[in-house]
N, C-alpha and C. Protein backbone atom coordinates (compact mmCIF):
# COMPACT_ATOMS: atom_id res chain seq x y z
N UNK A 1 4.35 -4.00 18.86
CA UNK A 1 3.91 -2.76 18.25
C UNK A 1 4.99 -2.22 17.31
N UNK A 2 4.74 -1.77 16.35
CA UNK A 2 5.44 -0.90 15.32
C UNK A 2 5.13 0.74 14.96
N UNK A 3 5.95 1.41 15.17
CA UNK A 3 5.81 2.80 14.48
C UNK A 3 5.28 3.22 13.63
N UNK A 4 4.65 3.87 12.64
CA UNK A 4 4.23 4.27 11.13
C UNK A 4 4.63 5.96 11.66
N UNK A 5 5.96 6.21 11.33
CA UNK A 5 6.14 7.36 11.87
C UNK A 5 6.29 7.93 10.45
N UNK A 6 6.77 7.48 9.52
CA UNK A 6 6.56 8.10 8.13
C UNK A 6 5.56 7.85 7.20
N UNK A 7 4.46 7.76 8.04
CA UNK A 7 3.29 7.40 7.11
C UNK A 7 2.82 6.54 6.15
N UNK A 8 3.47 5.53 6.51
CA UNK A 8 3.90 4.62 5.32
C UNK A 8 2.66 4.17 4.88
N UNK A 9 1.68 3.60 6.02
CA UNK A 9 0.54 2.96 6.04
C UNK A 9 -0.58 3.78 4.79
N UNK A 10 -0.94 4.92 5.36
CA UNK A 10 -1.92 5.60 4.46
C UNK A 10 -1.55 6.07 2.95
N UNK A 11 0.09 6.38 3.08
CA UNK A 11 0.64 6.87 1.80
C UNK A 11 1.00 5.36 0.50
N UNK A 12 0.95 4.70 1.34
CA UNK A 12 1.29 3.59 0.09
C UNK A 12 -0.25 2.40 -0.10
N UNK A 13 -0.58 2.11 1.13
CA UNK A 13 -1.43 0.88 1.29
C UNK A 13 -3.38 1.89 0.99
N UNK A 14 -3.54 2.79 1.50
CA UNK A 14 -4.42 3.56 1.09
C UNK A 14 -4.46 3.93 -0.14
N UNK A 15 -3.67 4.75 -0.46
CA UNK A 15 -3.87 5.40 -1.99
C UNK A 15 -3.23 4.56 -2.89
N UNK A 16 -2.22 3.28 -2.49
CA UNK A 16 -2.00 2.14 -3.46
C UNK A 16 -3.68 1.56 -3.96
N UNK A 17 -4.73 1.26 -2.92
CA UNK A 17 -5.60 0.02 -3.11
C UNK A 17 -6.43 1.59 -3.82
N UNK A 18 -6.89 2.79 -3.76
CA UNK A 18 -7.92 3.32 -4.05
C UNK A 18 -7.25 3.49 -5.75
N UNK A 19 -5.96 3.72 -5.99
CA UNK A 19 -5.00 3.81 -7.44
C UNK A 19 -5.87 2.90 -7.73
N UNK A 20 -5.54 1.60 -7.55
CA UNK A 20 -5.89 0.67 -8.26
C UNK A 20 -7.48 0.03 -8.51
N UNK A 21 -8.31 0.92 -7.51
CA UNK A 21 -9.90 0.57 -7.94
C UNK A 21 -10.19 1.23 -8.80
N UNK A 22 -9.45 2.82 -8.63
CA UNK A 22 -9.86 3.67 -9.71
C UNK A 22 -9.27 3.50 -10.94
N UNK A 23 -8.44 2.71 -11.23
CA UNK A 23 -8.02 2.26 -12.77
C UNK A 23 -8.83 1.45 -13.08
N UNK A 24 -9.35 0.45 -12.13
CA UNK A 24 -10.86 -0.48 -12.85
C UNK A 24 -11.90 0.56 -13.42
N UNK A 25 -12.31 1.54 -12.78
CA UNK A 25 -13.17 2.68 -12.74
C UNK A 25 -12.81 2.94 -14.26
N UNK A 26 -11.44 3.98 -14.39
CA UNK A 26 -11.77 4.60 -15.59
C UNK A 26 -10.79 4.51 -16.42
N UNK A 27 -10.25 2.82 -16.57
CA UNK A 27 -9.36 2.07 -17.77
C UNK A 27 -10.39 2.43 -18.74
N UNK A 28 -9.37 3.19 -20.12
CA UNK A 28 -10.36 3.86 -21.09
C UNK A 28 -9.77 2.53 -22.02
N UNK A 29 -11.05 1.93 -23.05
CA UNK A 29 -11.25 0.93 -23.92
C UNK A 29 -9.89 0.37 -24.44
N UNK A 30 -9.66 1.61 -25.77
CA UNK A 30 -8.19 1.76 -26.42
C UNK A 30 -7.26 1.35 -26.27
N UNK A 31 -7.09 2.22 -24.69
CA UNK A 31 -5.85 1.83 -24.15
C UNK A 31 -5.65 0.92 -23.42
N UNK A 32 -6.99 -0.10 -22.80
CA UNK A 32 -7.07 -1.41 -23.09
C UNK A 32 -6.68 -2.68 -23.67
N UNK A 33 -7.47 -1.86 -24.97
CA UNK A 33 -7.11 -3.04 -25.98
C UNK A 33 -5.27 -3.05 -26.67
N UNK A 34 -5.14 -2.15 -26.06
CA UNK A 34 -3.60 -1.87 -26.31
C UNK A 34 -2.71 -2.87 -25.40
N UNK A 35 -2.66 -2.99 -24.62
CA UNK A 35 -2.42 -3.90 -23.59
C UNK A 35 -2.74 -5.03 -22.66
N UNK A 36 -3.31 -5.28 -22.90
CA UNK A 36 -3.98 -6.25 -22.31
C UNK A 36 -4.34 -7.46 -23.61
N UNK A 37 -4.34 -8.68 -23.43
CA UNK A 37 -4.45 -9.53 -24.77
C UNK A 37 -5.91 -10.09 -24.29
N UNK A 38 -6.71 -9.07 -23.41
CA UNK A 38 -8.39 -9.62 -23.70
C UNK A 38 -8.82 -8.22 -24.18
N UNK A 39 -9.43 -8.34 -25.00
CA UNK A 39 -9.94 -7.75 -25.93
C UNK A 39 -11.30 -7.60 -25.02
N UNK A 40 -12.07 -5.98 -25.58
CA UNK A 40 -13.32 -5.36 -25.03
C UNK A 40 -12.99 -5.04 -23.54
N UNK A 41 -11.65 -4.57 -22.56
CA UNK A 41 -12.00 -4.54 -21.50
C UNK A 41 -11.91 -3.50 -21.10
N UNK A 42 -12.85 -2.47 -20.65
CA UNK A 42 -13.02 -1.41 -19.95
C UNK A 42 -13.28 -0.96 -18.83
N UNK A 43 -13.41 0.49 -18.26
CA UNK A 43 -13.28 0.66 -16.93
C UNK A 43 -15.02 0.68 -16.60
N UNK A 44 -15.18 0.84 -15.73
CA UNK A 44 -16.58 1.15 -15.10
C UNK A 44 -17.26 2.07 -15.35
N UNK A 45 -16.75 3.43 -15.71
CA UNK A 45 -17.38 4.62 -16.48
C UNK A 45 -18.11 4.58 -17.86
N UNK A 46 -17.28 3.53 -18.24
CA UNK A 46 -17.59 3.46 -19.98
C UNK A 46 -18.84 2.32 -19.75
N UNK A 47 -19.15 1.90 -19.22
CA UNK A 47 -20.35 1.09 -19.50
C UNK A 47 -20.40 -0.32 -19.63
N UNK A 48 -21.26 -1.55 -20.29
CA UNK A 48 -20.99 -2.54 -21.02
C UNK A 48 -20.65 -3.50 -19.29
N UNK A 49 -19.52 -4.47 -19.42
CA UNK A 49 -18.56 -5.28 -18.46
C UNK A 49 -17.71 -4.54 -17.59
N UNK A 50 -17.85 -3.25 -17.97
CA UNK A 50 -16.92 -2.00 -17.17
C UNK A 50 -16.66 -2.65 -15.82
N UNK A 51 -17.57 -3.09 -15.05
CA UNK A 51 -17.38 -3.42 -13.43
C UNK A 51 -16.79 -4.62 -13.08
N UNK A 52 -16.91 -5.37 -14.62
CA UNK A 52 -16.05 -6.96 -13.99
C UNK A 52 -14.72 -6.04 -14.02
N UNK A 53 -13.99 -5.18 -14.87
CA UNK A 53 -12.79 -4.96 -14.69
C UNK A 53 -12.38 -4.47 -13.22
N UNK A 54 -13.26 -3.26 -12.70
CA UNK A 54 -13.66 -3.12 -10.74
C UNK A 54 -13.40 -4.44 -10.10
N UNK A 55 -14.09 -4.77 -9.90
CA UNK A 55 -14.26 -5.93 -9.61
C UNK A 55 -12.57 -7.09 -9.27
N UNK A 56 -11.68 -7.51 -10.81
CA UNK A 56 -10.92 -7.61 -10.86
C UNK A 56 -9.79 -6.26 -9.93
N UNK A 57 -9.67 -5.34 -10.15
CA UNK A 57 -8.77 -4.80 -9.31
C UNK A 57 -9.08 -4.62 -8.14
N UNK A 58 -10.13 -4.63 -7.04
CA UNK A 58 -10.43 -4.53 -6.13
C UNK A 58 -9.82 -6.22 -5.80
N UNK A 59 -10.29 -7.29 -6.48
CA UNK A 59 -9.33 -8.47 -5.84
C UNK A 59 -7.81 -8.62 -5.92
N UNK A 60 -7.34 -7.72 -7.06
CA UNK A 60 -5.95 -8.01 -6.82
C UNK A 60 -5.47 -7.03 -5.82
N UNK A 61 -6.51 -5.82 -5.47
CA UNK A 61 -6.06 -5.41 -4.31
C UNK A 61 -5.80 -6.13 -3.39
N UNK A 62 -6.91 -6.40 -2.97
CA UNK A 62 -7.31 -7.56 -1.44
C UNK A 62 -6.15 -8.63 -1.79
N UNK A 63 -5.65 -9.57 -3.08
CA UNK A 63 -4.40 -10.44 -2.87
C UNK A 63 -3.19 -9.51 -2.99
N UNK A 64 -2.62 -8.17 -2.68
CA UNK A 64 -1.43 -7.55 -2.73
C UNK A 64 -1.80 -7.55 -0.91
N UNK A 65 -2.77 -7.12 -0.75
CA UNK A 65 -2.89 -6.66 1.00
C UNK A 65 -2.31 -7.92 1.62
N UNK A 66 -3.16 -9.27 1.41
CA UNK A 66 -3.27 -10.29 1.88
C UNK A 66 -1.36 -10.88 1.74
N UNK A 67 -0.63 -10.39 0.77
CA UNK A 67 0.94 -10.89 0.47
C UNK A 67 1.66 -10.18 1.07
N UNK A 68 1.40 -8.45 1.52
CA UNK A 68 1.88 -7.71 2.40
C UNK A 68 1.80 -7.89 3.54
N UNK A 69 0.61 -8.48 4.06
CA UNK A 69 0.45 -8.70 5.55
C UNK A 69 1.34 -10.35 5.79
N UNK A 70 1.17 -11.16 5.25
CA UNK A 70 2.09 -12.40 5.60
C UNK A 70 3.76 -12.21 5.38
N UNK A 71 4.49 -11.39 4.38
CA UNK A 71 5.74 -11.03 4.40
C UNK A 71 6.52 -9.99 5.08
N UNK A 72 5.38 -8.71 5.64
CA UNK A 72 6.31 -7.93 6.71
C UNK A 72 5.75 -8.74 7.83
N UNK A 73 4.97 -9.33 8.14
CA UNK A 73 4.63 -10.23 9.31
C UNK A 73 6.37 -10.90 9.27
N UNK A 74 6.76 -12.16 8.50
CA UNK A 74 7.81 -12.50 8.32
C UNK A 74 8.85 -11.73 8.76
N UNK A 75 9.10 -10.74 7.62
CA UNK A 75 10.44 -10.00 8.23
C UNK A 75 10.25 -8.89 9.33
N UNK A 76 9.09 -8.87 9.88
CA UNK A 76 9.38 -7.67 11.09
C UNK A 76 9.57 -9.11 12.66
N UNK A 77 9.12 -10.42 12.59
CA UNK A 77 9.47 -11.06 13.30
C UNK A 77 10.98 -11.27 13.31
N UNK A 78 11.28 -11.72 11.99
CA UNK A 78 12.96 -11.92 11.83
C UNK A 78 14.07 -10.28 12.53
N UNK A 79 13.25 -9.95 12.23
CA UNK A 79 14.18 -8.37 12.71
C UNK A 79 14.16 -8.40 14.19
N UNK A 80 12.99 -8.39 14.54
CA UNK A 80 12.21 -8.46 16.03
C UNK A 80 13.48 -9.65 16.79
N UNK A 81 13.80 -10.79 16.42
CA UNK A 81 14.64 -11.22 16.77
C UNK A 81 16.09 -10.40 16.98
N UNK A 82 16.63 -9.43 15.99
CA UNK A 82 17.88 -8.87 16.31
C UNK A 82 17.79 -7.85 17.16
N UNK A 83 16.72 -6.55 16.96
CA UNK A 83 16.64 -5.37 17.31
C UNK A 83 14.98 -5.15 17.76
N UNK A 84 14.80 -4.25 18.85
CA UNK A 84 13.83 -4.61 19.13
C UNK A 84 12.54 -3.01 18.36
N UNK A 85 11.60 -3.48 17.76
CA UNK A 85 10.91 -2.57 16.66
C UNK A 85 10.24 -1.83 17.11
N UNK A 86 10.37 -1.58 18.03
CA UNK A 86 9.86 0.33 18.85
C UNK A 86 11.27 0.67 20.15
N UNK A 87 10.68 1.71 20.18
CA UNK A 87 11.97 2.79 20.76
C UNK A 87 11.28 2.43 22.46
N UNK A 88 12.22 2.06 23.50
CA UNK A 88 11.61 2.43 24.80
C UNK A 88 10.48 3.77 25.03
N UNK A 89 9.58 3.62 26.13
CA UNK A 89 8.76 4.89 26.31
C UNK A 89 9.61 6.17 26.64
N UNK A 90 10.60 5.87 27.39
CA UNK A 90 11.44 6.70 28.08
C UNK A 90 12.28 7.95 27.06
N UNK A 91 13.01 6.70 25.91
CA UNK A 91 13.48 7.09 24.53
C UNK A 91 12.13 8.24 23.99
N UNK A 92 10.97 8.16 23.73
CA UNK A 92 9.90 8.57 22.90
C UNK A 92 9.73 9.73 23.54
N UNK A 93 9.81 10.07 25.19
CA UNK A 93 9.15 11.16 25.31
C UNK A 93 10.05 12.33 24.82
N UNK A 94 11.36 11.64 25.14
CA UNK A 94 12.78 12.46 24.66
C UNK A 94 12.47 12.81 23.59
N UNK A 95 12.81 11.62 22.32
CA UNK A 95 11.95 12.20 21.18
C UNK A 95 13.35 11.68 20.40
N UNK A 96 12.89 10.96 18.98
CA UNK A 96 14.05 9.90 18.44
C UNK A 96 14.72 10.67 17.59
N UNK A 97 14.42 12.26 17.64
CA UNK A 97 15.81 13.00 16.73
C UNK A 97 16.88 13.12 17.83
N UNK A 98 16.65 13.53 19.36
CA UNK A 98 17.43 13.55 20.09
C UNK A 98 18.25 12.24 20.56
N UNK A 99 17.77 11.22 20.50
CA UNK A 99 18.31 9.90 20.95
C UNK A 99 18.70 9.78 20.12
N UNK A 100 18.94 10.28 18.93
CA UNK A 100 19.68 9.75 17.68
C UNK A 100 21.08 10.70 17.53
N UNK A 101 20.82 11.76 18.44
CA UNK A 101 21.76 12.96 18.11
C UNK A 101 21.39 14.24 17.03
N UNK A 102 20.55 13.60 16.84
CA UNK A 102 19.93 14.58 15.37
C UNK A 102 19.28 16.33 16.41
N UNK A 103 19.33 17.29 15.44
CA UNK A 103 18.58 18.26 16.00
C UNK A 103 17.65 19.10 14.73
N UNK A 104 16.42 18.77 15.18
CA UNK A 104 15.37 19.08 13.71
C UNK A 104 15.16 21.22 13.72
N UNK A 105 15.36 21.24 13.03
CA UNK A 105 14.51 23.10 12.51
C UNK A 105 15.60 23.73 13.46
N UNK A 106 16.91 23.42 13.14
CA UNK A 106 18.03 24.57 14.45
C UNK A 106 18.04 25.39 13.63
């Protein structure tokens, strides 16, 4: 088991994958064709192929998820070997500003 005591999960992996559907959504033409070296590609609002661009970011979502889950898999095993990646129960009820020495809102 692992912690998400700073929210890491919803603040990066949530509003990372919804960022990036909603730029398929409403990538405006222009600024498209400004960047990108395919020409005509727009977001989903504007109409036309709009949704192959959806489409496209919703999979490079799903392959960023799919590269995140096999590399902290990796390094939380490798760590897991030195230190162990949750706090005893005993530690928790205490509470990990105190086991740390820390004292929060004095």
């Amino acid at each position: 088991k692992v912690d998400d005591t700073l929210g890491v999960f919803h603040t990066h992996a949530v509003a990372g994958f919804l960022g990036g559907i909603l730029t398929g959504v409403f990538a405006e033409p222009e600024l498209c064709n400004l960047f990108l070296p395919v020409t005509n590609s727009r977001g989903g609002v504007y109409g036309g192929s709009g949704g192959k661009q959806v489409l496209k970011q919703i999979a490079g979502g799903f392959s960023i998820i799919g590269w995140n889950v096999v590399i902290t898999t990796i390094i939380c095993l490798v760590i897991k070997l030195v230190v162990p990646l949750r706090m005893p129960d005993n530690e928790l009820l205490i509470g990990d500003d105190a086991v740390h020495g820390e004292e929060a809102y004095a």
